[in-house]
Protein backbone atom coordinates (compact mmCIF):
# COMPACT_ATOMS: atom_id res chain seq x y z
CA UNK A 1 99.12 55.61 106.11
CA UNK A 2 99.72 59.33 106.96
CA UNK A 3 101.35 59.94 104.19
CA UNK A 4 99.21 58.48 101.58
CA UNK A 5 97.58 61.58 99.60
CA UNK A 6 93.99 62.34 100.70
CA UNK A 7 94.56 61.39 104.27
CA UNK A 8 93.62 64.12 106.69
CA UNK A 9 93.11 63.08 110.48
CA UNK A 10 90.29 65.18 111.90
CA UNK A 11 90.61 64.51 115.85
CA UNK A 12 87.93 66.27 116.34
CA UNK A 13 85.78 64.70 113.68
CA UNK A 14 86.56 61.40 115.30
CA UNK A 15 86.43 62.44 118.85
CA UNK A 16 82.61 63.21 117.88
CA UNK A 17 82.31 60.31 116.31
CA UNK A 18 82.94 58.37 119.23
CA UNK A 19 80.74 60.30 121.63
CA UNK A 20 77.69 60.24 119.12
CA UNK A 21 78.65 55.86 118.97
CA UNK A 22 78.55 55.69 122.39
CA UNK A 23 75.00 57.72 122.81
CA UNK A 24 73.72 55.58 120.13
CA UNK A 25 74.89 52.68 121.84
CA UNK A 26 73.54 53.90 125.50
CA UNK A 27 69.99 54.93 123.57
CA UNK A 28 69.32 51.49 122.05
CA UNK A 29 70.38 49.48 125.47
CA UNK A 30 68.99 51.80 127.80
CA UNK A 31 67.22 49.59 129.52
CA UNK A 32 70.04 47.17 130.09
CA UNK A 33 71.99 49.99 131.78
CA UNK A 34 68.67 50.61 134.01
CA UNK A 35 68.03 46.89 135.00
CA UNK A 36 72.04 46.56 135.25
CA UNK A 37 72.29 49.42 137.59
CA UNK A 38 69.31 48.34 139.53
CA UNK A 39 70.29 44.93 140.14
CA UNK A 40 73.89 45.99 141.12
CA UNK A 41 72.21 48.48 143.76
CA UNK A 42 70.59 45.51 145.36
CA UNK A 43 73.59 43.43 145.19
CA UNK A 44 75.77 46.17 147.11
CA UNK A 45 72.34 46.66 149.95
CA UNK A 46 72.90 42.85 150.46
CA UNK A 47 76.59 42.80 150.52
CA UNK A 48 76.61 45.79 153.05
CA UNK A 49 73.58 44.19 154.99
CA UNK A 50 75.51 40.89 155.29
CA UNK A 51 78.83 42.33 156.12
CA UNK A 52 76.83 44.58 158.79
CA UNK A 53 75.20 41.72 160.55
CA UNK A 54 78.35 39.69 160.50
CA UNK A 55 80.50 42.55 162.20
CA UNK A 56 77.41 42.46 164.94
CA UNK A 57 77.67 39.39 165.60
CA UNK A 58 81.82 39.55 166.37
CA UNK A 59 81.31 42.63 168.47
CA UNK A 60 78.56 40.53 170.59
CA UNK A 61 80.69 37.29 170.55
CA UNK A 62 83.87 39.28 171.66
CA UNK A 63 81.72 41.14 174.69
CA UNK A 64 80.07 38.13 176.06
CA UNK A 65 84.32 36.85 176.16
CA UNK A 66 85.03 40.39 177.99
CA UNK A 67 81.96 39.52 180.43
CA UNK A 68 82.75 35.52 181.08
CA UNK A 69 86.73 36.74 181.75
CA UNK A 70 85.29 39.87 183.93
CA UNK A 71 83.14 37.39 185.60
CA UNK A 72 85.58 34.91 185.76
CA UNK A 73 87.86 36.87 187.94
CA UNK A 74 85.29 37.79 190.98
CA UNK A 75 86.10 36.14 193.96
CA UNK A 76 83.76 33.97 194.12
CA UNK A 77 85.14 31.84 190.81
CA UNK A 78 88.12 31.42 192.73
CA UNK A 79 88.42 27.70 193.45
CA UNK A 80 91.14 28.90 196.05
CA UNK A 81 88.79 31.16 198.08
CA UNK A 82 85.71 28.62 197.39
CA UNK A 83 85.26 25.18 197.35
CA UNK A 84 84.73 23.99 194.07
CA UNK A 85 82.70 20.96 192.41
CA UNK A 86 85.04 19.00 190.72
């Protein structure tokens, strides 16, 4: 196709082209891009705010297993020591 007679390729000419497309393109769907970005905002808050709360509520569960073993190990637990209840 290059060397067919008339053909001139004009980067540049395309390269603008392209960007003036694309601005067209952004222009008429502007508010798609808006309500697109917006919604995806709110989807990452929630994401982050569930992923928070769930890493809360490991930390808490793995503490309250530190306490119970910590607790566990006084000397008064010990069914040697004390007399247990079967």
């Amino acid at each position: 196709m290059q060397n067919q007679p008339g053909y001139i390729l004009d980067v540049e000419q395309l390269i603008k082209d392209a960007r003036y497309a694309r601005m067209k393109f952004v222009r008429e769907n502007f508010r798609f891009f808006v309500c697109g970005s917006g919604l995806l905002g709110v989807i990452c808050a929630f994401a982050i705010t569930v992923l928070s709360v769930g890493s809360v509520n490991r930390y808490q569960e793995t503490n309250r297993q530190l306490v119970s073993a910590k607790l566990m190990r006084q000397p008064q637990y010990d069914c040697d020591r004390v007399a247990c209840a079967p």
